[in-house]
N, C-alpha and C. Protein backbone atom coordinates (compact mmCIF):
# COMPACT_ATOMS: atom_id res chain seq x y z
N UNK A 1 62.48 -95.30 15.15
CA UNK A 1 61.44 -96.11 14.58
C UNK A 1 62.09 -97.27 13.81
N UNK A 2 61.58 -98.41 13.66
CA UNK A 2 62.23 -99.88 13.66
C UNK A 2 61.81 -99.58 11.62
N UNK A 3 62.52 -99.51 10.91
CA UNK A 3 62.26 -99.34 9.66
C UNK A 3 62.05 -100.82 8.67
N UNK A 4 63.48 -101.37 9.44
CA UNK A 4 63.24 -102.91 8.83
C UNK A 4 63.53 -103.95 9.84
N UNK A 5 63.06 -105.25 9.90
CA UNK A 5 63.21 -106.25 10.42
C UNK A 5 62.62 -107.08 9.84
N UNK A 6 64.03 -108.22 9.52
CA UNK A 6 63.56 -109.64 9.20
C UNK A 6 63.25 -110.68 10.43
N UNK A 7 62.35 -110.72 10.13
CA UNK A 7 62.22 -112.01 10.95
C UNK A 7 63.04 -113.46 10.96
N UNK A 8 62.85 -114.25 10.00
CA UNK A 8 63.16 -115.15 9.33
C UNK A 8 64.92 -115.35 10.31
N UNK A 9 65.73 -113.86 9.66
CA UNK A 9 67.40 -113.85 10.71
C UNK A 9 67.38 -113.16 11.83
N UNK A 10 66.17 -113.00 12.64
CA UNK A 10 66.07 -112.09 13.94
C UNK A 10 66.50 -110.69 13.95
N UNK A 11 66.55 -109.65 13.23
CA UNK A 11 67.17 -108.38 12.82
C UNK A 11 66.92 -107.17 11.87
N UNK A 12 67.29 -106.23 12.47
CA UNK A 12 66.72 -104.86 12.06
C UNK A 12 67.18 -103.86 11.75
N UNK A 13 66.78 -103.09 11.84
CA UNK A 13 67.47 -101.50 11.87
C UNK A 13 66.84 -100.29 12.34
N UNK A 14 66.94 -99.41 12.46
CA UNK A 14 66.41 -98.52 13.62
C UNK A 14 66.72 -97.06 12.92
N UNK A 15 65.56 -96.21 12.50
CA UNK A 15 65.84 -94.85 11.69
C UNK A 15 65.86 -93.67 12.99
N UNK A 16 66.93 -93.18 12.61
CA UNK A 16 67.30 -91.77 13.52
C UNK A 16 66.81 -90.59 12.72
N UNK A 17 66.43 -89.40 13.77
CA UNK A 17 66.00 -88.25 13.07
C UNK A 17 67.08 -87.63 12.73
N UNK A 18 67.62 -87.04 11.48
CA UNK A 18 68.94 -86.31 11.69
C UNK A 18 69.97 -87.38 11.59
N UNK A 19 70.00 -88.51 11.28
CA UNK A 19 71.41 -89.50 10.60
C UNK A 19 71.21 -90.25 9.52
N UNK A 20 72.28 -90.39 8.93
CA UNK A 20 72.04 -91.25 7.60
C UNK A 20 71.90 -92.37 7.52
N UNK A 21 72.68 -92.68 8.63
CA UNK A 21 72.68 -94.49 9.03
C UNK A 21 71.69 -94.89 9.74
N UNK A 22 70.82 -96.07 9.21
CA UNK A 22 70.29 -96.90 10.34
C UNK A 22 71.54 -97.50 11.71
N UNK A 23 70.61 -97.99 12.86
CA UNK A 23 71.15 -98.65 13.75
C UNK A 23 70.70 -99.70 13.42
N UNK A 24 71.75 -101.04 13.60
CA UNK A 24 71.31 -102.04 13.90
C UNK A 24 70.92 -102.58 14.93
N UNK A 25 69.93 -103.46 15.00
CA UNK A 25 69.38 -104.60 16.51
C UNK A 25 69.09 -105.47 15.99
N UNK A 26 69.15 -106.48 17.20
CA UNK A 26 68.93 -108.15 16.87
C UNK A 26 67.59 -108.29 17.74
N UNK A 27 66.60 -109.26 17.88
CA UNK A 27 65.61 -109.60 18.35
C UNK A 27 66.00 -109.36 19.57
N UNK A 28 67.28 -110.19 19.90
CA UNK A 28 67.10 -110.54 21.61
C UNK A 28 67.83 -109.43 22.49
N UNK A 29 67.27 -108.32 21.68
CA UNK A 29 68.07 -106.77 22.52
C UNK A 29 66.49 -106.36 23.10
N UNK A 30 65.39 -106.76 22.33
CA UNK A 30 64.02 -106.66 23.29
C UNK A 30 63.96 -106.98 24.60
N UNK A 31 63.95 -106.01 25.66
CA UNK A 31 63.84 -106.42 26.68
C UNK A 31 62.59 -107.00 27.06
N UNK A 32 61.35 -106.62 26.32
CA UNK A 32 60.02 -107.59 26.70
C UNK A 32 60.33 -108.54 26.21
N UNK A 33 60.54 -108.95 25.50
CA UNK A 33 60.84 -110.38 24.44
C UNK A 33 59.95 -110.24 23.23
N UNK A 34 59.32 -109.13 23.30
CA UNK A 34 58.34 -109.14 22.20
C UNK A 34 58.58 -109.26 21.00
N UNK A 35 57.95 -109.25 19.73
CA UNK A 35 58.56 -108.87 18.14
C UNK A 35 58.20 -107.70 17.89
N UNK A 36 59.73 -106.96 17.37
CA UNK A 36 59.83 -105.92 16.48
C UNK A 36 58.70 -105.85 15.66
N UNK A 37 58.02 -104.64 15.24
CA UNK A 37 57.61 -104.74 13.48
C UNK A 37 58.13 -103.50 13.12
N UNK A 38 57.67 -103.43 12.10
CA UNK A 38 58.43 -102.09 10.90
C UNK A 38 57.25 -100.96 11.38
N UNK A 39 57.92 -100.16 11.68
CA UNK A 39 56.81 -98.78 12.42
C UNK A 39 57.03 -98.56 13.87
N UNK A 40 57.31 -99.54 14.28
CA UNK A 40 57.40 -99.74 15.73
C UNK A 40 58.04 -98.58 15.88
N UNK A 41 58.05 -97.51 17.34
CA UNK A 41 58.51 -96.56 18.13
C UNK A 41 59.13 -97.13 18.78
N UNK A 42 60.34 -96.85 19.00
CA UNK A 42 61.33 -97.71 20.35
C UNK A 42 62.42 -96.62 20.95
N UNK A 43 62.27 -97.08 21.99
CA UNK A 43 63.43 -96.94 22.89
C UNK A 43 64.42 -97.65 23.38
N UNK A 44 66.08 -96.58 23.21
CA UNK A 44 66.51 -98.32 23.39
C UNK A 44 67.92 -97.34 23.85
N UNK A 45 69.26 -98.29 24.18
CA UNK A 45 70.75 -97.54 24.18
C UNK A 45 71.54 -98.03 23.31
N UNK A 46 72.57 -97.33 22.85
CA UNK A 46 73.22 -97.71 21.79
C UNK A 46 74.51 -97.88 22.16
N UNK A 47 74.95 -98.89 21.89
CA UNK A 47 76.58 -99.47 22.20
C UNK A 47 77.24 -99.66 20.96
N UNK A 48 78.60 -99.74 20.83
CA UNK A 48 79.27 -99.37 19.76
C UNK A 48 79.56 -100.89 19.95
N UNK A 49 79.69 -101.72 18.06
CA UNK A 49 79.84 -103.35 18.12
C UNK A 49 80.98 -103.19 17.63
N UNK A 50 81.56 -104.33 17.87
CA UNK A 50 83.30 -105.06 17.19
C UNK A 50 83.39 -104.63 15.81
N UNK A 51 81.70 -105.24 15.37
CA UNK A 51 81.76 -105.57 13.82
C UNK A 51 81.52 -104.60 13.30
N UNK A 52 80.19 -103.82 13.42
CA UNK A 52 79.91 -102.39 12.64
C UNK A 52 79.95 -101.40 13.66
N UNK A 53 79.57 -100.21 13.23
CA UNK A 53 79.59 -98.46 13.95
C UNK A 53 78.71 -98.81 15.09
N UNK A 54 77.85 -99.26 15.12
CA UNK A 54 76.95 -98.79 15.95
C UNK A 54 75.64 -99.84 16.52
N UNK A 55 75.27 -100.37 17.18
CA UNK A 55 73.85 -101.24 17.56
C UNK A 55 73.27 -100.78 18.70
N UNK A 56 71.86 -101.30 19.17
CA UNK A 56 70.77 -100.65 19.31
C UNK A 56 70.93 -101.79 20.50
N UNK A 57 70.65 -101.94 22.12
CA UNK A 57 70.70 -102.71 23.07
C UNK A 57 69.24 -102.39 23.80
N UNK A 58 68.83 -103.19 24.87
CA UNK A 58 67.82 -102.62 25.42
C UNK A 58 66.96 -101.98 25.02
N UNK A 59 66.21 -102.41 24.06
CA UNK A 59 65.03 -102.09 23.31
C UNK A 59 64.07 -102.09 23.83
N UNK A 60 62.71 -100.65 23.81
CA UNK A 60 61.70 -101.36 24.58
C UNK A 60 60.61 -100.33 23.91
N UNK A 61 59.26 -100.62 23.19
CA UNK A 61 58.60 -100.26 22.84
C UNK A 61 58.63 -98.85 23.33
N UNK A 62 58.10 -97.51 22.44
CA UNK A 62 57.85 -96.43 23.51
C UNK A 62 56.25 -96.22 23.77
N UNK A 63 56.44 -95.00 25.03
CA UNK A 63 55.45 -95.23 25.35
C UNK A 63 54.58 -94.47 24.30
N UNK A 64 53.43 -94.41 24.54
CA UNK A 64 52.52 -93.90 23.37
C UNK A 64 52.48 -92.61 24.20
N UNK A 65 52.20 -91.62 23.22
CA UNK A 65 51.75 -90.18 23.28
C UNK A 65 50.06 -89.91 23.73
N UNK A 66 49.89 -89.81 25.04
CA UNK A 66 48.37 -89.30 24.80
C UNK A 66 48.12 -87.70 24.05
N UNK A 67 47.17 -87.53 23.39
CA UNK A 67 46.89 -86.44 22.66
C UNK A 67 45.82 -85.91 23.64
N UNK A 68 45.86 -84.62 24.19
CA UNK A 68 45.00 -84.23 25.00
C UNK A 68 43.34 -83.56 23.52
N UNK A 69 42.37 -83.57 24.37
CA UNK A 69 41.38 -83.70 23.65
C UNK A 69 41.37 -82.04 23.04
N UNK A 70 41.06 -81.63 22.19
CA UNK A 70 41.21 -80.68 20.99
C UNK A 70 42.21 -80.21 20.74
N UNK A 71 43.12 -81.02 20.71
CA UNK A 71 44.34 -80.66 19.84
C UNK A 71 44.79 -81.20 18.84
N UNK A 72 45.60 -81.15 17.36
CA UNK A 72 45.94 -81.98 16.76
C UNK A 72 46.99 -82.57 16.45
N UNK A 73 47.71 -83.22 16.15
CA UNK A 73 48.95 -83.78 16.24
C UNK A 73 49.54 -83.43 14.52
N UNK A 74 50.64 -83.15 14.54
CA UNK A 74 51.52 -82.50 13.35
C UNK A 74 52.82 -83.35 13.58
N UNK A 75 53.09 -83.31 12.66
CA UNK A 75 54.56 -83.49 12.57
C UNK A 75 55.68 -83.21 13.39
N UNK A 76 56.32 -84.34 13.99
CA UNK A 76 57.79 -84.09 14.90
C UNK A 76 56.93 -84.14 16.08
N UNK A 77 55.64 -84.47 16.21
CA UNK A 77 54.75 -84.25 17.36
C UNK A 77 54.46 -82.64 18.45
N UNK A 78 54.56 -81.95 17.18
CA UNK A 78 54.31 -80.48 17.79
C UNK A 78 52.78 -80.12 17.43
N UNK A 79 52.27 -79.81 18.59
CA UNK A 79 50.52 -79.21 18.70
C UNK A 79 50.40 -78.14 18.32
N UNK A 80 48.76 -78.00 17.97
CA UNK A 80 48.41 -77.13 17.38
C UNK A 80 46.91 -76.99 17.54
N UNK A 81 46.28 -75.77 18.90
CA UNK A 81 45.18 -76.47 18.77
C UNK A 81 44.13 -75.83 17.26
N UNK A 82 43.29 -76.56 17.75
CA UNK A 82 42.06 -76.36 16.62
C UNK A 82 41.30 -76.50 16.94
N UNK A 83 39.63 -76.10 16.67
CA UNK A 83 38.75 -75.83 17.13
C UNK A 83 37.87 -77.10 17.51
N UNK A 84 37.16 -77.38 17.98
CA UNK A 84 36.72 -78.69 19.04
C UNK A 84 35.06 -78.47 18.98
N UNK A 85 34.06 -79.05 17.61
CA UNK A 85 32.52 -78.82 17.51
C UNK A 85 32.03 -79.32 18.95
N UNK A 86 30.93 -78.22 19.18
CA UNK A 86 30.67 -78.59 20.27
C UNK A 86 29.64 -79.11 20.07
C-alpha cells in the first residue's frame, strides 16, 4: 500500500506487511501512467537501486477484491460469514 507520495518530486514509498522499511518508487515506475495516492493497493517488482536497499518497478494498481454477498471482510482480508437479513 502506497503510504506516501509527493507529488510536487514524483515519489513515494510503499508499506510491506512484516518489514520495517518502506520501498521506494518514483511516478514513472506506473505502468498505467496513472497517479499514485496514499492508500493506493499496488502491485509491483522490486529491484535493488545503486543508491538505496531497495525500489518498487512496474507498478500497477491491484486488482480489487470482490466480496461475495454475505460475507464480511476482516482484517488481512480473511472472511467470516455472517448472517444475511432476509
Amino acid at each position: 500500500m502506497v503510504t506516501k507520495y509527493f507529488a510536487d518530486r514524483a515519489f513515494g514509498f510503499i508499506k510491506l506487511d512484516g518489514r520495517r522499511t518502506d520501498v521506494f518508487f518514483h511516478k514513472t515506475a506506473m505502468v498505467s501512467g496513472g497517479e499514485p495516492k496514499v492508500d493506493m493497493v499496488v502491485e509491483f517488482v522490486e529491484e535493488m537501486d545503486p543508491r538505496s536497499s531497495e525500489r518498487a518497478v512496474s507498478l500497477t494498481p491491484a486488482p480489487s477484491v470482490a466480496r461475495p454477498v454475505g460475507f464480511a471482510a476482516f482484517a488481512l482480508d480473511q472472511y467470516c460469514r455472517v448472517p444475511v437479513p432476509l
